[in-house]
Protein backbone atom coordinates (compact mmCIF):
# COMPACT_ATOMS: atom_id res chain seq x y z
CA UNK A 1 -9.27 -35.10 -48.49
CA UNK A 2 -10.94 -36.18 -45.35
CA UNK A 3 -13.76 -33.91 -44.06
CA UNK A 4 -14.36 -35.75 -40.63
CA UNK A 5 -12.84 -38.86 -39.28
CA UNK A 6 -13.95 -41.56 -36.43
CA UNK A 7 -12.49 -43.92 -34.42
CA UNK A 8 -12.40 -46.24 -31.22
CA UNK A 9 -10.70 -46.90 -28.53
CA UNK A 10 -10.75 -49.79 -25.80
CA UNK A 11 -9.11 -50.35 -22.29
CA UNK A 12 -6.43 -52.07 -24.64
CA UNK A 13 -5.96 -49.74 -26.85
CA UNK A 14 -2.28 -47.64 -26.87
CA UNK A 15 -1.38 -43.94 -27.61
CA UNK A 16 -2.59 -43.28 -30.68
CA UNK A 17 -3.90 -46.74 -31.92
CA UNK A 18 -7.71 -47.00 -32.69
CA UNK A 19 -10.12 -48.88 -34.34
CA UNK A 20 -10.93 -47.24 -37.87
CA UNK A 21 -14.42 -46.32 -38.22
CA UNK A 22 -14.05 -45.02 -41.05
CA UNK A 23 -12.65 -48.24 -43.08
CA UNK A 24 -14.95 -48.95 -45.66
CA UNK A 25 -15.27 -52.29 -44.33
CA UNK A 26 -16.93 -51.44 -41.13
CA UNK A 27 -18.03 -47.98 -41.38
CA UNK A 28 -19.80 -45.54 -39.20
CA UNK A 29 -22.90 -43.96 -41.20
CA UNK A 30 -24.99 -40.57 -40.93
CA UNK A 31 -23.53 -39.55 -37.38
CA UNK A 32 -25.62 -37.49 -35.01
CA UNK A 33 -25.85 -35.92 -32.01
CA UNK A 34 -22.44 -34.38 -31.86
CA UNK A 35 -22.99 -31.23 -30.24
CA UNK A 36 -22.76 -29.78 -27.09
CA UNK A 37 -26.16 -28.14 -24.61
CA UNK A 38 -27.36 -27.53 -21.60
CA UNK A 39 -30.70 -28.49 -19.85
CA UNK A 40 -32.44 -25.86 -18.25
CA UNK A 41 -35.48 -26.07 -15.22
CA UNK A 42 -36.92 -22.64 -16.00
CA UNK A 43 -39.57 -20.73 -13.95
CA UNK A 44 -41.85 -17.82 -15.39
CA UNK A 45 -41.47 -14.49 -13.88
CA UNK A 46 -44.06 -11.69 -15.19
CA UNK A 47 -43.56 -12.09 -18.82
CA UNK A 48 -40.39 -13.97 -19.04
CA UNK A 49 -38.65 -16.59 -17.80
CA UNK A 50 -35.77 -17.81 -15.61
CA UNK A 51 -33.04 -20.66 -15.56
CA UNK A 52 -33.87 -22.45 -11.83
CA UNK A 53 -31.46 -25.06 -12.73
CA UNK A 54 -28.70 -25.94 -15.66
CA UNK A 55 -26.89 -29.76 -15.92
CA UNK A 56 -25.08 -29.96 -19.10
CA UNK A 57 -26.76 -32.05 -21.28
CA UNK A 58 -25.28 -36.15 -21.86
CA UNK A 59 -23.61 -36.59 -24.98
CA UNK A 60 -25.40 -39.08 -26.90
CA UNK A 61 -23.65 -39.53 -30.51
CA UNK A 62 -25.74 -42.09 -32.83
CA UNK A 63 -26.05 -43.17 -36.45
CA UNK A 64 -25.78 -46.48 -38.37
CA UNK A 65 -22.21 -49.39 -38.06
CA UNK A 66 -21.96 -51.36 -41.85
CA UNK A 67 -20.08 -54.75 -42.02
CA UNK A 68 -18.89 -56.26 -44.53
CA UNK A 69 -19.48 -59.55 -43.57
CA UNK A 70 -20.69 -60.72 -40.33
CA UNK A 71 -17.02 -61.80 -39.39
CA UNK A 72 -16.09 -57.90 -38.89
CA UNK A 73 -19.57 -57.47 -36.92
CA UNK A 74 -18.72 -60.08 -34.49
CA UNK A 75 -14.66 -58.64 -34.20
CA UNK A 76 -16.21 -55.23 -33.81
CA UNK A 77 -18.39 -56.45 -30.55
CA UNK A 78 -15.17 -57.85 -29.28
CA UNK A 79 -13.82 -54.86 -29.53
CA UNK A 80 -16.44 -53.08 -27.28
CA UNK A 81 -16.57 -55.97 -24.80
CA UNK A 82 -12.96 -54.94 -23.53
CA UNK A 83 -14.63 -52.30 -22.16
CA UNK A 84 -12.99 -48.17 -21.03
CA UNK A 85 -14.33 -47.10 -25.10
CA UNK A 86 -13.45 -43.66 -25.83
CA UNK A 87 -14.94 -42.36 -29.04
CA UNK A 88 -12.47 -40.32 -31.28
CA UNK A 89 -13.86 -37.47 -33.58
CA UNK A 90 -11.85 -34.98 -36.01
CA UNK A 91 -14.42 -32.88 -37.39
CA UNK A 92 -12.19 -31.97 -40.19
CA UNK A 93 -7.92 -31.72 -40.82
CA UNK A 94 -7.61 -27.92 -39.38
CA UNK A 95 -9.39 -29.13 -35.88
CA UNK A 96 -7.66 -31.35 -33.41
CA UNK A 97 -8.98 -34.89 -32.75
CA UNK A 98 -12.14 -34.64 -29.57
CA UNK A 99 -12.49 -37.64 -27.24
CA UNK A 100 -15.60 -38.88 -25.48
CA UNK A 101 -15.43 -41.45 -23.13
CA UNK A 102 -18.64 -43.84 -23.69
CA UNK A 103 -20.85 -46.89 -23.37
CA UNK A 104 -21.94 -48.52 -26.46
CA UNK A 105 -25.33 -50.26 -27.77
CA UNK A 106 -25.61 -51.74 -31.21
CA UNK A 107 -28.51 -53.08 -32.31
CA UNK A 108 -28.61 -56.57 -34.57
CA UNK A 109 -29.73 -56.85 -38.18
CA UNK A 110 -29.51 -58.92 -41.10
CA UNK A 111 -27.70 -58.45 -44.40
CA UNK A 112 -28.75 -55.97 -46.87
CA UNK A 113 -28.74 -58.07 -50.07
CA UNK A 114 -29.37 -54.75 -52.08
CA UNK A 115 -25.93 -53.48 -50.56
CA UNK A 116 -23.97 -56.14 -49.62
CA UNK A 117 -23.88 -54.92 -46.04
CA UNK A 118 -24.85 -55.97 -42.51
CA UNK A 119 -26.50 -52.10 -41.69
CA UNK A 120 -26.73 -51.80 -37.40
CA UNK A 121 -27.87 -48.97 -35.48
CA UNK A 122 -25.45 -48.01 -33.05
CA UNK A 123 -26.01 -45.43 -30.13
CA UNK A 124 -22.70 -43.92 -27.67
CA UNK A 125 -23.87 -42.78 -24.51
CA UNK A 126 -21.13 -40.16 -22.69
CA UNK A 127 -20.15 -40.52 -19.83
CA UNK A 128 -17.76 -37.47 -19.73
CA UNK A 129 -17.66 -34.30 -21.81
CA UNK A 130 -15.81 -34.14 -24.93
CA UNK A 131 -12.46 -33.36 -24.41
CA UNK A 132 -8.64 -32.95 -26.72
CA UNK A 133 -5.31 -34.24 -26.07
CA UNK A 134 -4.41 -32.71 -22.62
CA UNK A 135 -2.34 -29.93 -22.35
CA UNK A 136 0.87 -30.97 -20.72
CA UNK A 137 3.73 -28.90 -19.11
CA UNK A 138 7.10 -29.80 -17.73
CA UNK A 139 9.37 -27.73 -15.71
CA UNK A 140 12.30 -27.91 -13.29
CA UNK A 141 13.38 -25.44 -10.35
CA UNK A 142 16.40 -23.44 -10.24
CA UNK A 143 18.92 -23.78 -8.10
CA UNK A 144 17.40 -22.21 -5.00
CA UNK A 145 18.83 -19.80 -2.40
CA UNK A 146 20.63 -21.02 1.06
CA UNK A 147 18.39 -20.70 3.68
CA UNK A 148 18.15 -21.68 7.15
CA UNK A 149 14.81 -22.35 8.81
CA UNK A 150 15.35 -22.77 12.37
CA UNK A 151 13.45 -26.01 14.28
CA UNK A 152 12.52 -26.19 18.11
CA UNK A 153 14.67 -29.25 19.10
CA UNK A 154 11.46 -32.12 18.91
CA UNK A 155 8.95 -29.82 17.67
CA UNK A 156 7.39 -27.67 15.88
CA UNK A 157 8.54 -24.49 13.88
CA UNK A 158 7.55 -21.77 16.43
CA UNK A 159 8.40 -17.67 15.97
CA UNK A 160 10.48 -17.71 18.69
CA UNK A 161 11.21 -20.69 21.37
CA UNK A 162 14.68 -21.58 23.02
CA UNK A 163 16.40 -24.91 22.27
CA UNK A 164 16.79 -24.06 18.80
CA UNK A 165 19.15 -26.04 16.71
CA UNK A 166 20.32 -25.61 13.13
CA UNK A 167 21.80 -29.10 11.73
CA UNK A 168 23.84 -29.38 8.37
CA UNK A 169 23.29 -32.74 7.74
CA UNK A 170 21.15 -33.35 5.62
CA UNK A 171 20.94 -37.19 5.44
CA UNK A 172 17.96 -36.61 7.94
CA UNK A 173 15.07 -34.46 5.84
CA UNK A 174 12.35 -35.81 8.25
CA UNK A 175 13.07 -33.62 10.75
CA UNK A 176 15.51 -30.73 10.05
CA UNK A 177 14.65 -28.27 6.67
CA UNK A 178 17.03 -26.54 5.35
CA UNK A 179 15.73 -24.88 2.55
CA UNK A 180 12.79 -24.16 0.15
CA UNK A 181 12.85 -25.01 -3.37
CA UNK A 182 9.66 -23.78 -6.24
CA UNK A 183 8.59 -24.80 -9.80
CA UNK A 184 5.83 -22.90 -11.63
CA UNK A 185 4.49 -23.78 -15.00
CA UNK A 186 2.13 -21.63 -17.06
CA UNK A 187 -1.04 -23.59 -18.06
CA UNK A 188 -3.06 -21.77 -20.85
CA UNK A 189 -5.54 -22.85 -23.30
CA UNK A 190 -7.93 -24.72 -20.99
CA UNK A 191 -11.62 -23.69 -21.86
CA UNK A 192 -14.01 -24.67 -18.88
CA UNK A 193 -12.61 -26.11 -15.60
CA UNK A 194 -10.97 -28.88 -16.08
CA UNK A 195 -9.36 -31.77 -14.07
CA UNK A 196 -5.58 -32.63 -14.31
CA UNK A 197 -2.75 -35.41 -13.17
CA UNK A 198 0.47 -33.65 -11.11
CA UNK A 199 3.15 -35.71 -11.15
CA UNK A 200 6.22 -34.42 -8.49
CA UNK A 201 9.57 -36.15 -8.96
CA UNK A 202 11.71 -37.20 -5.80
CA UNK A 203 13.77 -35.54 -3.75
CA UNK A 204 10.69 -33.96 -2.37
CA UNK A 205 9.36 -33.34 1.19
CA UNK A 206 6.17 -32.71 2.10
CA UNK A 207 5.13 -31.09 -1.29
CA UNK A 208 2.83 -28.02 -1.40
CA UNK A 209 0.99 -27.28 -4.77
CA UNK A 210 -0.60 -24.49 -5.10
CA UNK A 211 -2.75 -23.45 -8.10
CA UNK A 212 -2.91 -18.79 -9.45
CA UNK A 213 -5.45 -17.07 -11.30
CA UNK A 214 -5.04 -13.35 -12.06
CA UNK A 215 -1.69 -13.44 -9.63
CA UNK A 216 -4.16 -14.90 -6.78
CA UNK A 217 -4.14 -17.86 -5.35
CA UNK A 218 -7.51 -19.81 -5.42
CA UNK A 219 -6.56 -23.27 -4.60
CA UNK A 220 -3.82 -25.48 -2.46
CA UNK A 221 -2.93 -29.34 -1.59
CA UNK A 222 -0.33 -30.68 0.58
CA UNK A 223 0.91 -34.27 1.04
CA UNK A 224 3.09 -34.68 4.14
CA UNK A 225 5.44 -37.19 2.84
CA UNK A 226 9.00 -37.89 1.72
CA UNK A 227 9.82 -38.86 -2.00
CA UNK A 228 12.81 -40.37 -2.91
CA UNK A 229 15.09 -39.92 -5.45
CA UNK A 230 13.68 -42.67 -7.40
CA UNK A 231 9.70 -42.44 -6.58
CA UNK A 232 7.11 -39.64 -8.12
CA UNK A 233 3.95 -38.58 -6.41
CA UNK A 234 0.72 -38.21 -8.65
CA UNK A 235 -2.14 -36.68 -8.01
CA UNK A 236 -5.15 -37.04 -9.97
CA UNK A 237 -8.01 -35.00 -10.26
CA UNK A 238 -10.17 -36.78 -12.65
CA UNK A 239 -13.33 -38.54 -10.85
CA UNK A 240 -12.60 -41.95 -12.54
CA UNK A 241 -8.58 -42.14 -11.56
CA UNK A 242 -8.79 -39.91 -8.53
CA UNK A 243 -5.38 -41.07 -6.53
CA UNK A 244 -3.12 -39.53 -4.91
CA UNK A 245 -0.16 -42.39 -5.31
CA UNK A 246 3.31 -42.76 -5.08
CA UNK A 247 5.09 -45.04 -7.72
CA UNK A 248 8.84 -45.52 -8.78
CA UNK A 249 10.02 -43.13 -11.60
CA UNK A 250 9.69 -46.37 -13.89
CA UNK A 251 5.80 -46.67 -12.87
CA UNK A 252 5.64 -49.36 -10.41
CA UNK A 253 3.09 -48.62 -7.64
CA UNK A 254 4.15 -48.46 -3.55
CA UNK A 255 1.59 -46.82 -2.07
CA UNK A 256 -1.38 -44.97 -1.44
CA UNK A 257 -0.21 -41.26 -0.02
CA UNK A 258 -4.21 -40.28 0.18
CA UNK A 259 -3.82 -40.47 4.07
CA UNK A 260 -0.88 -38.57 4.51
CA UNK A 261 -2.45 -35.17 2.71
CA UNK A 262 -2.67 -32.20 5.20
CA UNK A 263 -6.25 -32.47 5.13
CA UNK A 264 -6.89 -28.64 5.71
CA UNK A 265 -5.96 -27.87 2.34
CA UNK A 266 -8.09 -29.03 -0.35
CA UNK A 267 -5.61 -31.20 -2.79
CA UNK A 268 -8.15 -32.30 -5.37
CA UNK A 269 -9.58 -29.41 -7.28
CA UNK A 270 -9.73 -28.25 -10.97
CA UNK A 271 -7.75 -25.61 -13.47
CA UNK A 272 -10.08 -22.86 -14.10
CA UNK A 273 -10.32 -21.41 -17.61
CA UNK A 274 -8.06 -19.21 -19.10
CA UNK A 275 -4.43 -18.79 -18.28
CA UNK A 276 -3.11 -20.13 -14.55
CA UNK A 277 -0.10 -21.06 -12.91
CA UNK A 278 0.89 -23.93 -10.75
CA UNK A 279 3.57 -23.91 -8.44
CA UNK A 280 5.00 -27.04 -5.89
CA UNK A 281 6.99 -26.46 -3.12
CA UNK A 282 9.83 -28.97 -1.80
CA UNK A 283 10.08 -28.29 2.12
CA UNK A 284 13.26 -29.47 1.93
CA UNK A 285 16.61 -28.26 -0.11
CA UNK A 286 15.71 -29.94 -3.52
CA UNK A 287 15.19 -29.04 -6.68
CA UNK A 288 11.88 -30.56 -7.40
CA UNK A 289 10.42 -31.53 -11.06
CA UNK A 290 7.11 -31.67 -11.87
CA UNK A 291 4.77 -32.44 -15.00
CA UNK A 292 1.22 -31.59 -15.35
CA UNK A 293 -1.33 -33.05 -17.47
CA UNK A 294 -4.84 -31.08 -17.97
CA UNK A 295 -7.69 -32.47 -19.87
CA UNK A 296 -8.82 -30.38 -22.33
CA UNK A 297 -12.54 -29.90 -21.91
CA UNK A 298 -14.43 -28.33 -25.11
């Protein structure tokens, strides 16, 4: 039985495909620096001290990469020249598989006639936390109430104006609402803040999301625009895909949507640990669906 396994990943590489570090062909020897810290700035204070600052310390996994023959050494730098590596770890078969994404150096050597083996020091520097396969969440609204919301004729929604005008039609969501429509989906098991993709799924107008802790809510986004039947709107969290993008339900970009977010509300924020609950809002009479992805930070 495996203990602990490792692999890699590239730009190129697809769901669960990886490059097997632990072939016996090109293996990955004596691993260290797996764990987790923090470094502290501490000041004395009478007879003890005190944390000024904490930055969580830079992962920094390193040990030794055998090759068979120099043919697998050379196929293995190929590998890492794609680029976007993500190093996998399963510390053993009742824990889930940990990703780090990384940069890689690997030093040269010669062959080890004594072994048979090309023996090269090899050192990942992360450049994100370790994380697990995200949490993911899919729900779909029920068929919501009739309501009428009531729109000055050429402006805005008012408590009480004259020139009022309710219109039935809805082949014109742009400018008349006719009723609200909600989605929430519990997200639980997240263990430090973490950053997440929303994906809403047309018909949608102007889409509120809005993010509860402990039945409050602590954070909101809006993104005044209409999405059609066959378009999604994603937003991204995550510093190295931030977007907030619309694309056809079949994944084909149209457009950046960053510059029609109500930019009062915050929109890009992260899930807090513990148990929350995100909800979207259609400000229209539709039924949104949404999906949410949140990276698993451990």
């Amino acid at each position: 039985m495996k203990v602990r396994q490792f692999g890699l990943k590239n730009a190129k590489s697809t769901g669960s495909e990886m490059y097997d570090l632990m072939d016996i062909r090109h293996y990955f020897n004596e691993p260290n620096g797996l764990g987790w810290g923090i470094d502290a700035t501490v000041k004395r204070l009478g007879q003890t001290f005190v944390a000024t600052e904490e930055n969580t310390k830079q992962p920094g996994p390193k040990g030794e990469m055998w090759f068979a023959t120099y043919e697998l050494y050379e196929e293995f730098l190929r590998f890492c020249q794609v680029g976007g590596l993500v190093l996998c770890y399963k510390p053993s078969e009742q824990i889930p598989w940990r990703y780090l994404d990384c940069s890689i150096v690997i030093e040269k050597s010669e062959i080890d006639h004594e072994h048979g083996y090309l023996n090269c020091g090899v050192t990942f520097t992360g450049t994100s936390r370790w994380y697990e396969d995200p949490i993911i969440s899919h729900g779909e609204a029920e068929e919501p109430a009739e309501t009428k919301r009531y729109y000055p004729i050429g402006g805005e929604e008012t408590p009480y104006a004259y020139q009022y005008a309710y219109h039935e039609d809805i082949s014109d969501p742009y400018h008349y609402v006719y009723g609200i429509s909600d989605v929430s989906l519990h997200i639980s098991g997240v263990v430090v803040p973490s950053y997440f993709e929303l994906t809403i799924f047309g018909p949608c107008l102007n889409p509120t999301y809005m993010l509860f802790s402990n039945g409050k809510e602590i954070h909101r986004g809006q993104i005044n625009t209409g999405i059609t039947s066959n378009q999604k709107l994603v937003i991204n969290t995550h510093p190295k895909k931030m977007e907030i993008s619309k694309y056809t339900k079949s994944g084909k970009y149209v457009e950046n949507a960053y510059g029609q977010s109500n930019f009062e509300t915050e929109r890009i924020f992260t899930v807090p640990s513990g148990d929350s609950y995100m909800t979207v809002i259609s400000d229209s009479y539709d039924q949104p669906t949404i999906t949410i992805e949140v990276m698993k930070v451990v």
